[in-house]
N, C-alpha and C. Protein backbone atom coordinates (compact mmCIF):
# COMPACT_ATOMS: atom_id res chain seq x y z
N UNK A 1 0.85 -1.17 0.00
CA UNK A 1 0.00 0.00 0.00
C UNK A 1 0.90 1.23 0.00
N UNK A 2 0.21 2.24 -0.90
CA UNK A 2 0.83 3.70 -0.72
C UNK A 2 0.86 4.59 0.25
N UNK A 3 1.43 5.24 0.41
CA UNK A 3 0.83 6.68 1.40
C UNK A 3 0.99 7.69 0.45
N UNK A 4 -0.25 8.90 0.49
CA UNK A 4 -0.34 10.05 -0.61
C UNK A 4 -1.02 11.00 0.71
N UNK A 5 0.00 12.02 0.23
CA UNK A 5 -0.56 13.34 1.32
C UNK A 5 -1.47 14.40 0.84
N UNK A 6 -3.02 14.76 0.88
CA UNK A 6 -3.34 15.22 0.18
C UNK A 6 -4.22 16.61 1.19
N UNK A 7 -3.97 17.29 0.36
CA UNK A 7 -4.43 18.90 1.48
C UNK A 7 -6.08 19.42 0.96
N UNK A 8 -6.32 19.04 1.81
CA UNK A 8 -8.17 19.39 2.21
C UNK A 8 -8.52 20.84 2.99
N UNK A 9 -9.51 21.50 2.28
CA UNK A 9 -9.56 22.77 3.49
C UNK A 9 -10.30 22.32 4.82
N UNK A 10 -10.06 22.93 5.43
CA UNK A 10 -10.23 22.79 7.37
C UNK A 10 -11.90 22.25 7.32
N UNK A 11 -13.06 22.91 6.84
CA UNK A 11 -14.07 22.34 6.85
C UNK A 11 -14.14 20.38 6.47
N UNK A 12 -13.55 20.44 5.56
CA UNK A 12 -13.64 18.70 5.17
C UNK A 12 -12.88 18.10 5.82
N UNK A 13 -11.63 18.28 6.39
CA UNK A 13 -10.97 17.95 7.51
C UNK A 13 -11.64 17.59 8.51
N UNK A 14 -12.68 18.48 9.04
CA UNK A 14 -13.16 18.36 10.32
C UNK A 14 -14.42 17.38 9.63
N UNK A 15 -14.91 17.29 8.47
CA UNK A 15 -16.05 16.67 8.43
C UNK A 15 -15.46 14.88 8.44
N UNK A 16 -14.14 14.88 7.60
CA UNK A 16 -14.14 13.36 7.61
C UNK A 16 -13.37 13.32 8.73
N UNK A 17 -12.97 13.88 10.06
CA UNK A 17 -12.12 13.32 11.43
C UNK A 17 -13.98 12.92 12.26
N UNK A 18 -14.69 13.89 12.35
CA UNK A 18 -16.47 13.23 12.44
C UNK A 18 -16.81 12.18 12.03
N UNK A 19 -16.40 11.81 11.23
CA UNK A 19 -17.33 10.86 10.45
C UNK A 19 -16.65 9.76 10.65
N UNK A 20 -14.86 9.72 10.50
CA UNK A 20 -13.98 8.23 11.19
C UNK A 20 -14.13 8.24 12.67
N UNK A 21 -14.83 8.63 13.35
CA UNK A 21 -14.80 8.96 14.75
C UNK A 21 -16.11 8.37 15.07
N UNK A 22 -16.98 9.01 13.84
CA UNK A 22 -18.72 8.71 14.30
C UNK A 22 -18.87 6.78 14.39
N UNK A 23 -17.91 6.45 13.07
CA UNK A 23 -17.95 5.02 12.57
C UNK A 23 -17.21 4.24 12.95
N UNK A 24 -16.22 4.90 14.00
CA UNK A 24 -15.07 3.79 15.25
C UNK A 24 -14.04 3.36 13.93
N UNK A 25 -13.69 3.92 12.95
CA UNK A 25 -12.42 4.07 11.74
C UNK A 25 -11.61 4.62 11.07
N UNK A 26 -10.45 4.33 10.93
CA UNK A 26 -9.80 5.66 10.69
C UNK A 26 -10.00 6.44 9.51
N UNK A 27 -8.97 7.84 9.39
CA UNK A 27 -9.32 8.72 8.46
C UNK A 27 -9.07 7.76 7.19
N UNK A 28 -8.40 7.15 7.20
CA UNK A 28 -7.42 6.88 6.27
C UNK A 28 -8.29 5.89 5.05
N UNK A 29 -9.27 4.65 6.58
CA UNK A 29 -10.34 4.23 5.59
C UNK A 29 -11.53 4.80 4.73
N UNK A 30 -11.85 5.89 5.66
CA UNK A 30 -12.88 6.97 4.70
C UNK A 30 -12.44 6.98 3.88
N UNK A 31 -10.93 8.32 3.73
CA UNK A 31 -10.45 8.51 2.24
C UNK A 31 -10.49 7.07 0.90
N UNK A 32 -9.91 5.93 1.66
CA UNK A 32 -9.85 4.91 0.48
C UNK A 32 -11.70 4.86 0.61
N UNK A 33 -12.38 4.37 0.98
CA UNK A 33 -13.99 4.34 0.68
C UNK A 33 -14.36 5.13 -0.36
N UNK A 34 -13.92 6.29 -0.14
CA UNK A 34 -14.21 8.06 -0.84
C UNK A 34 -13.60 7.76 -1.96
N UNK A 35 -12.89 7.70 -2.28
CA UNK A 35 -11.77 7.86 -3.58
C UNK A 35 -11.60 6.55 -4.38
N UNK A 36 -12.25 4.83 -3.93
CA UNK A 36 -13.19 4.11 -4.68
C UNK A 36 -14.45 4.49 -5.06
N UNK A 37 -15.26 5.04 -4.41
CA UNK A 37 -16.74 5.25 -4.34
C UNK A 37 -16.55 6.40 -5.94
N UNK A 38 -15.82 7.38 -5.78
CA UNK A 38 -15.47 8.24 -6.41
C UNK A 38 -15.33 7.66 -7.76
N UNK A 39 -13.98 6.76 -8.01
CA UNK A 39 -13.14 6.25 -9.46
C UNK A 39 -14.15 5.10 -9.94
N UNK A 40 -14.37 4.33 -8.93
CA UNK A 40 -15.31 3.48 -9.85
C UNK A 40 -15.05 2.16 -9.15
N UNK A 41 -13.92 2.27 -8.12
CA UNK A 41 -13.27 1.05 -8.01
C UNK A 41 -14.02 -0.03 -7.25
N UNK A 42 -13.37 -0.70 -7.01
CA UNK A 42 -14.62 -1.89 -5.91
C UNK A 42 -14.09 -1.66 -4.51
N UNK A 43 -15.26 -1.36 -4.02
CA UNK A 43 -15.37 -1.09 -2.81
C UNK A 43 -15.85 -1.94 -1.85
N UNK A 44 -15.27 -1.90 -0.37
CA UNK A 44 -15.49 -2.96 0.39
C UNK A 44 -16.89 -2.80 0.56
N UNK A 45 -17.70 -1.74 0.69
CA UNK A 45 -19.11 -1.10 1.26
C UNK A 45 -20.05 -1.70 0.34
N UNK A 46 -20.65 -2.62 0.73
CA UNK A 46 -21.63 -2.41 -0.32
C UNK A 46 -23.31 -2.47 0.02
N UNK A 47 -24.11 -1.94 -0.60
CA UNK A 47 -25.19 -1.85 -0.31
C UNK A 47 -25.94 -3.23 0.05
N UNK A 48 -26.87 -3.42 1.52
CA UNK A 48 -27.15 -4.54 1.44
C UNK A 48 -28.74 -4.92 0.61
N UNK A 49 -29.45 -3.90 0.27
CA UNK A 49 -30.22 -3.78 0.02
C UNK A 49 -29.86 -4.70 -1.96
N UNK A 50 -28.96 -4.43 -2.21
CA UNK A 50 -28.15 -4.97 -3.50
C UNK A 50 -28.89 -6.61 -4.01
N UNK A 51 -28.69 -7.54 -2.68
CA UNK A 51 -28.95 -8.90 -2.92
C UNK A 51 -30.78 -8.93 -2.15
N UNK A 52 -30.98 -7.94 -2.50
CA UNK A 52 -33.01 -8.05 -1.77
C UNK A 52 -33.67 -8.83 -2.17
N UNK A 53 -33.05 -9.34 -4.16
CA UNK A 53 -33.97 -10.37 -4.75
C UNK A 53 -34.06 -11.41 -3.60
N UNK A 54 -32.60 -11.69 -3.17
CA UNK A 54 -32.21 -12.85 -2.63
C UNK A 54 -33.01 -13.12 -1.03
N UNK A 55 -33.84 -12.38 -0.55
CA UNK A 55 -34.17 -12.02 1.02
C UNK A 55 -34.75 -13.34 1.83
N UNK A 56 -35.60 -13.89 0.23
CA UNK A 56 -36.76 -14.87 0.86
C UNK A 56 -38.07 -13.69 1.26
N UNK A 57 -37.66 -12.49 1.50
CA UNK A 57 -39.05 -11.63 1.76
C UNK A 57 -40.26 -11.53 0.66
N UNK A 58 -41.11 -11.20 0.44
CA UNK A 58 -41.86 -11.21 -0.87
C UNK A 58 -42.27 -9.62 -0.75
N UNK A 59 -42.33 -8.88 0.38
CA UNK A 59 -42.30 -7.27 0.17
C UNK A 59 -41.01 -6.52 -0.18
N UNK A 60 -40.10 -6.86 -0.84
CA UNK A 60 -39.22 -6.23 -1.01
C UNK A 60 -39.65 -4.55 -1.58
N UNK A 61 -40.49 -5.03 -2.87
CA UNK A 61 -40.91 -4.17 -3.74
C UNK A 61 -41.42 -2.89 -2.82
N UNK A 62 -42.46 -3.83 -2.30
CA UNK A 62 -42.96 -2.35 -1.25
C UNK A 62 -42.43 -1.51 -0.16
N UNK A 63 -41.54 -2.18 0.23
CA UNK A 63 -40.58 -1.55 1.18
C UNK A 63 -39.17 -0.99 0.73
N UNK A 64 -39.01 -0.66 -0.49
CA UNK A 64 -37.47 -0.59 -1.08
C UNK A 64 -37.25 1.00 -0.66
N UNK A 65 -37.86 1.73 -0.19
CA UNK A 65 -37.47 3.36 0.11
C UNK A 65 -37.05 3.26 1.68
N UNK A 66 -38.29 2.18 2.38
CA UNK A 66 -37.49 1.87 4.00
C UNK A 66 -35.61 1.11 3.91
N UNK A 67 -35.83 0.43 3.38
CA UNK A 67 -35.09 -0.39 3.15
C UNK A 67 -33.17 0.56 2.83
N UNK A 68 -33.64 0.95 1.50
CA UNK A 68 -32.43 2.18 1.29
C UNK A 68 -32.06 3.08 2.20
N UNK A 69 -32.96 3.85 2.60
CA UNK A 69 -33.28 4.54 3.45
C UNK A 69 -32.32 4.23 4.82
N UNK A 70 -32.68 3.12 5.53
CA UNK A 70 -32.20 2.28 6.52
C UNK A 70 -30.02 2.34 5.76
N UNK A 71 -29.89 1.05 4.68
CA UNK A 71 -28.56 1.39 4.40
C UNK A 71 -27.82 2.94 4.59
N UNK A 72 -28.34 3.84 3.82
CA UNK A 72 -27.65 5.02 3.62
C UNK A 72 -27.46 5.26 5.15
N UNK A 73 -28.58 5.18 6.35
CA UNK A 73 -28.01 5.90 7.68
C UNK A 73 -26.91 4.88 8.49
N UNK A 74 -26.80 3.48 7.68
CA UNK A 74 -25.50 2.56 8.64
C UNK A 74 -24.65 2.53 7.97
């Protein structure tokens, strides 16, 4: 693995030291999350809502805004 030093203004600084803090991880994994999520790359994160065909539930359909909804806040 690399190390790349990259200069952020003070607001985004403070937003991603929040956010590795909020999620018990470091800065370092945000940035790689961020900067796959970004390029295209494969990312460890993935939506679980993704494999819903797969649930065994039969409301998927009707519940897919709870459902997303739910991912995006974990």
């Amino acid at each position: 693995m690399r190390r790349t030093t990259v200069k952020i203004p003070d607001d985004l600084d403070a937003r991603l030291r929040h956010e590795a803090q909020r999620r018990g991880v470091t800065i370092a994994e945000i940035s790689r999350e961020a900067l796959e999520a970004y390029l295209g790359g494969s990312s460890r994160r993935r939506l679980g809502a993704a494999a819903a065909g797969r649930s065994g539930r039969s409301d998927v359909s009707e519940r897919i805004e709870e459902i997303l909804a739910a991912e995006v806040r974990s």
